[in-house]
PDB file of N, CA and C in Angstrom:
ATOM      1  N   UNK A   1     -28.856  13.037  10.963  1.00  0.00           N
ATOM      2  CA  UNK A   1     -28.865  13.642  12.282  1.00  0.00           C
ATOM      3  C   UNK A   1     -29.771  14.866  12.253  1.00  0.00           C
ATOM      4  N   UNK A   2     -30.962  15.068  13.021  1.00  0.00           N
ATOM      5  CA  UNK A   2     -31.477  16.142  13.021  1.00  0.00           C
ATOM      6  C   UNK A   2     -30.635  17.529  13.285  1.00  0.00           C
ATOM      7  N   UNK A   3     -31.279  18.065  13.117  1.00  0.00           N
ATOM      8  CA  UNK A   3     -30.750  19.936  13.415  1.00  0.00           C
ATOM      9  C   UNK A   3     -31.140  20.860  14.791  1.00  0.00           C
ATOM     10  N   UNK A   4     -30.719  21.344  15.499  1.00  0.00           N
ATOM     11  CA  UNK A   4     -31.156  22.141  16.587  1.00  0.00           C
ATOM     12  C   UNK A   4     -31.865  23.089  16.371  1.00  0.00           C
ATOM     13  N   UNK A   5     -32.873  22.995  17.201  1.00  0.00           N
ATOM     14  CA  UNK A   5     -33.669  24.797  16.745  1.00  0.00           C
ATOM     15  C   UNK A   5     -33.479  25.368  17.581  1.00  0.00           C
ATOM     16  N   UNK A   6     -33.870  26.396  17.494  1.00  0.00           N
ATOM     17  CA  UNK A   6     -34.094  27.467  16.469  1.00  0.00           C
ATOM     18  C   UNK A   6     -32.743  27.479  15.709  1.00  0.00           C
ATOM     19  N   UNK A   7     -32.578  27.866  14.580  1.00  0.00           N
ATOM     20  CA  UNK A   7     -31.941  28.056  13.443  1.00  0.00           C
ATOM     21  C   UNK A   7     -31.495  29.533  13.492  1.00  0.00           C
ATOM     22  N   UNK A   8     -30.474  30.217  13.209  1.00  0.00           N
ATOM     23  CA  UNK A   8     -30.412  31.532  12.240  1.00  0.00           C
ATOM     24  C   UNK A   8     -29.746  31.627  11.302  1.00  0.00           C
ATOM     25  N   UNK A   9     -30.110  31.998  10.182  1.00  0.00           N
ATOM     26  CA  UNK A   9     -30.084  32.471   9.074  1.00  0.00           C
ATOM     27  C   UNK A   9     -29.793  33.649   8.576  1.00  0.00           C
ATOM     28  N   UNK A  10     -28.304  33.932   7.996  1.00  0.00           N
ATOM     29  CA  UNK A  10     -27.308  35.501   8.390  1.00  0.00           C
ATOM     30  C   UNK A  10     -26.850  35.115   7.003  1.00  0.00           C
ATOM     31  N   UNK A  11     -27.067  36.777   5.827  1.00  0.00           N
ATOM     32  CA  UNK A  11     -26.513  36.762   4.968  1.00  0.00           C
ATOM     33  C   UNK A  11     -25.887  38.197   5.310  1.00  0.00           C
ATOM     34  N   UNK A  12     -24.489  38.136   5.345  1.00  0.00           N
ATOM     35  CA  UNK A  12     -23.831  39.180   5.723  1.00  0.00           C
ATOM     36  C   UNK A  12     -23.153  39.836   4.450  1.00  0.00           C
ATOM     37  N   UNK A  13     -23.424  41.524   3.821  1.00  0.00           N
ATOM     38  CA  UNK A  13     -23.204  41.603   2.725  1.00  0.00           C
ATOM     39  C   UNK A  13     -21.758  42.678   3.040  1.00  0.00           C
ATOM     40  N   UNK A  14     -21.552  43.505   2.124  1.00  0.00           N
ATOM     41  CA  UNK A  14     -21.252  44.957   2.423  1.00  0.00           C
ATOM     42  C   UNK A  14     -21.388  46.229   2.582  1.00  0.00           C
ATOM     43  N   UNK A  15     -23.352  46.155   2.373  1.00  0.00           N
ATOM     44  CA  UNK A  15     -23.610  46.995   3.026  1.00  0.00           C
ATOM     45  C   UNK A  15     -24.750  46.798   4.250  1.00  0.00           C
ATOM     46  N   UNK A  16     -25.310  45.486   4.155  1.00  0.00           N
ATOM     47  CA  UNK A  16     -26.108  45.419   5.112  1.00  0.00           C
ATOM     48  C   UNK A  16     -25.656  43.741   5.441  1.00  0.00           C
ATOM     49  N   UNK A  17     -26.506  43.288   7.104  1.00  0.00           N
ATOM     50  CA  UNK A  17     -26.551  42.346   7.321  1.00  0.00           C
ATOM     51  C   UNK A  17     -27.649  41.667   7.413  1.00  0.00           C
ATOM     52  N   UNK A  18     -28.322  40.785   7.160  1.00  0.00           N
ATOM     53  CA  UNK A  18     -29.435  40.208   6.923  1.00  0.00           C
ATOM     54  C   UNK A  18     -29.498  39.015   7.810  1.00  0.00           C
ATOM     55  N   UNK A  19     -31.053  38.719   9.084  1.00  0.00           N
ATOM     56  CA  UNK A  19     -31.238  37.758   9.642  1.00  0.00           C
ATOM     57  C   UNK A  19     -32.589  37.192   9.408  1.00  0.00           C
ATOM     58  N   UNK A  20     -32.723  35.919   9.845  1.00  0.00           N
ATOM     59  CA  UNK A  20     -33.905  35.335  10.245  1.00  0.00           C
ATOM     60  C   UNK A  20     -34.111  34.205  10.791  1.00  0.00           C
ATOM     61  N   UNK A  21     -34.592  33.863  11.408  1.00  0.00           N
ATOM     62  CA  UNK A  21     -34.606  32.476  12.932  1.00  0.00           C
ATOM     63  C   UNK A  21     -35.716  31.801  12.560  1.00  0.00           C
ATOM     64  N   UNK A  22     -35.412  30.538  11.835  1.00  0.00           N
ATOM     65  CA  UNK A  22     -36.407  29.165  11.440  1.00  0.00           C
ATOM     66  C   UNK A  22     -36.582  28.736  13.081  1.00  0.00           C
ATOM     67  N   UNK A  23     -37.639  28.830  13.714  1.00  0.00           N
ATOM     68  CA  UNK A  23     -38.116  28.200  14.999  1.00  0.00           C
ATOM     69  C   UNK A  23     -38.267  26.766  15.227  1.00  0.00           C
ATOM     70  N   UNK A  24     -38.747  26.258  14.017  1.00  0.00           N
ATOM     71  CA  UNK A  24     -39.188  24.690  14.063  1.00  0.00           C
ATOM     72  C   UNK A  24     -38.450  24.282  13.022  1.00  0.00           C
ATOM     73  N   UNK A  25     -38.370  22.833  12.697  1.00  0.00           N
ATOM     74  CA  UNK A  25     -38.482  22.096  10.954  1.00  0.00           C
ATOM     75  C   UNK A  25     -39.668  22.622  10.049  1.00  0.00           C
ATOM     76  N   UNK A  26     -40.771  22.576  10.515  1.00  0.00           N
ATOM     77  CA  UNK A  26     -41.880  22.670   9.534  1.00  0.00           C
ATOM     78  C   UNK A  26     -42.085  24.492   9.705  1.00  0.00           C
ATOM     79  N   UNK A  27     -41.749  25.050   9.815  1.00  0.00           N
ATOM     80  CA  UNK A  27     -41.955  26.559  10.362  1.00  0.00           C
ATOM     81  C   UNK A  27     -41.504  27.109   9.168  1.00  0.00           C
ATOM     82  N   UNK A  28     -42.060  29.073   8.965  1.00  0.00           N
ATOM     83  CA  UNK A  28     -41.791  29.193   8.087  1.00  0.00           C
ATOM     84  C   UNK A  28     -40.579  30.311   8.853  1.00  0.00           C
ATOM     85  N   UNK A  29     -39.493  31.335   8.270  1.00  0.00           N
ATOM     86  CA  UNK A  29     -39.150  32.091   8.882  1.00  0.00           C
ATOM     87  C   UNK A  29     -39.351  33.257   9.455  1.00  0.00           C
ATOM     88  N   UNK A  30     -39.372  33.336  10.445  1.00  0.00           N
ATOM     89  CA  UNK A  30     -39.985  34.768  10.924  1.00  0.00           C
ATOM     90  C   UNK A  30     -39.100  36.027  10.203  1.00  0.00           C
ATOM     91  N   UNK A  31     -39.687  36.689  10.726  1.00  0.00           N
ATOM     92  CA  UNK A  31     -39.400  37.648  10.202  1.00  0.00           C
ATOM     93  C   UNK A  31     -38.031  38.037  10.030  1.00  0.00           C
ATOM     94  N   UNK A  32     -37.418  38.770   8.640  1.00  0.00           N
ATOM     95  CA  UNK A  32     -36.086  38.956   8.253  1.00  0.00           C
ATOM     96  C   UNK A  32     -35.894  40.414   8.996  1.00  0.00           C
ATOM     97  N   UNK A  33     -34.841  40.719   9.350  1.00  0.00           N
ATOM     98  CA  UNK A  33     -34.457  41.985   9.751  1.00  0.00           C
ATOM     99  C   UNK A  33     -33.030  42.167   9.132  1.00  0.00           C
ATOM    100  N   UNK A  34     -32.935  44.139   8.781  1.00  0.00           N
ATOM    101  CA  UNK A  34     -31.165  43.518   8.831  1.00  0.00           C
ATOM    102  C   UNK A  34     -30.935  45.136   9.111  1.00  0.00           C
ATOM    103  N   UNK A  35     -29.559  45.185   9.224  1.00  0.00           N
ATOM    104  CA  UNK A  35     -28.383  46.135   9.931  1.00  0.00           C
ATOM    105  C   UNK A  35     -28.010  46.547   9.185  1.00  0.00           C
ATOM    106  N   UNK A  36     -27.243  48.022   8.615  1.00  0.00           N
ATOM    107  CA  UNK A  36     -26.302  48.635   8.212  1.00  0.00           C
ATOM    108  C   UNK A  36     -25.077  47.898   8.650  1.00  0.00           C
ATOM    109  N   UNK A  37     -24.335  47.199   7.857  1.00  0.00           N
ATOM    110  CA  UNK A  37     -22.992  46.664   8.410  1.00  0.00           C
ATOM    111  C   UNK A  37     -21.913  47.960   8.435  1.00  0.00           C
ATOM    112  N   UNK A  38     -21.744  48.919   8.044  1.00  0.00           N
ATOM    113  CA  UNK A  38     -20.942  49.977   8.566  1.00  0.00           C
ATOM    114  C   UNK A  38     -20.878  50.366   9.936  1.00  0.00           C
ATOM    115  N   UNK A  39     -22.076  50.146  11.348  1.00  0.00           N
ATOM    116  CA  UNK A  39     -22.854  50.406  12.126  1.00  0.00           C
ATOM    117  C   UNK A  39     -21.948  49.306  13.099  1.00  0.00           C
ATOM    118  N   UNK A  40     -21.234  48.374  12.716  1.00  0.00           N
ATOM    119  CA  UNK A  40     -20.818  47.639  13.799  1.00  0.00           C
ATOM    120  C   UNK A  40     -19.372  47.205  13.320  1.00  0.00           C
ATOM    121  N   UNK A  41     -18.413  46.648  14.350  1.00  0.00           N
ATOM    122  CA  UNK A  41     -17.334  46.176  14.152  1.00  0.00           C
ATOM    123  C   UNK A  41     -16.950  44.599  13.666  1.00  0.00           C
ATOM    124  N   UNK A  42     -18.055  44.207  13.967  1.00  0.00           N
ATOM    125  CA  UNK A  42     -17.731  41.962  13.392  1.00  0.00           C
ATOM    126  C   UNK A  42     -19.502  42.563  13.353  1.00  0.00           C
ATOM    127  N   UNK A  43     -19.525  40.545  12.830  1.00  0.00           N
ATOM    128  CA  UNK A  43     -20.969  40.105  12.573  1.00  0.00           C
ATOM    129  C   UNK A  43     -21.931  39.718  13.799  1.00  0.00           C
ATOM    130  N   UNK A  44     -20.986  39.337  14.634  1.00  0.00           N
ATOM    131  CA  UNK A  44     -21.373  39.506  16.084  1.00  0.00           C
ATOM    132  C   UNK A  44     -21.620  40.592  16.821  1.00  0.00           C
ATOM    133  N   UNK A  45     -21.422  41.551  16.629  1.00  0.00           N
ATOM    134  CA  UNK A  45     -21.855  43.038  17.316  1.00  0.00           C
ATOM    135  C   UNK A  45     -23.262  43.282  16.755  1.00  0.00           C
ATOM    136  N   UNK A  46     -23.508  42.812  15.346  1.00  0.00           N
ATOM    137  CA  UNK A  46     -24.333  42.810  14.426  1.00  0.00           C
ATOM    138  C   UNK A  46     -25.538  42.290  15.270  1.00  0.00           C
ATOM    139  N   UNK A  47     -25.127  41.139  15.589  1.00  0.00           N
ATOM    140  CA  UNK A  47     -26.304  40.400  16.235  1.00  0.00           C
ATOM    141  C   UNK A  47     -27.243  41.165  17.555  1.00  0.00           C
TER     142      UNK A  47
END
């Protein structure tokens, strides 16, 4: 079964949260960003 895109890609640590959004299958990931996880209440505020 294929996969839906865009994709995200969340490594959530304890001190930071880490993203990045695969756009396509063949794509590479854009760019990673990440958060101070102290800075928010869930991983969803994060976002």
């Amino acid at each position: 079964m294929p996969r839906p895109y865009p994709v995200l890609l969340a490594d959530i640590g304890g001190t930071f949260a880490r993203y990045a959004v695969f756009p396509s299958t063949r794509a590479r990931a854009a760019p990673v960003w990440k958060v101070p996880t102290a800075s928010f209440r869930t991983p969803r505020d994060a976002l």
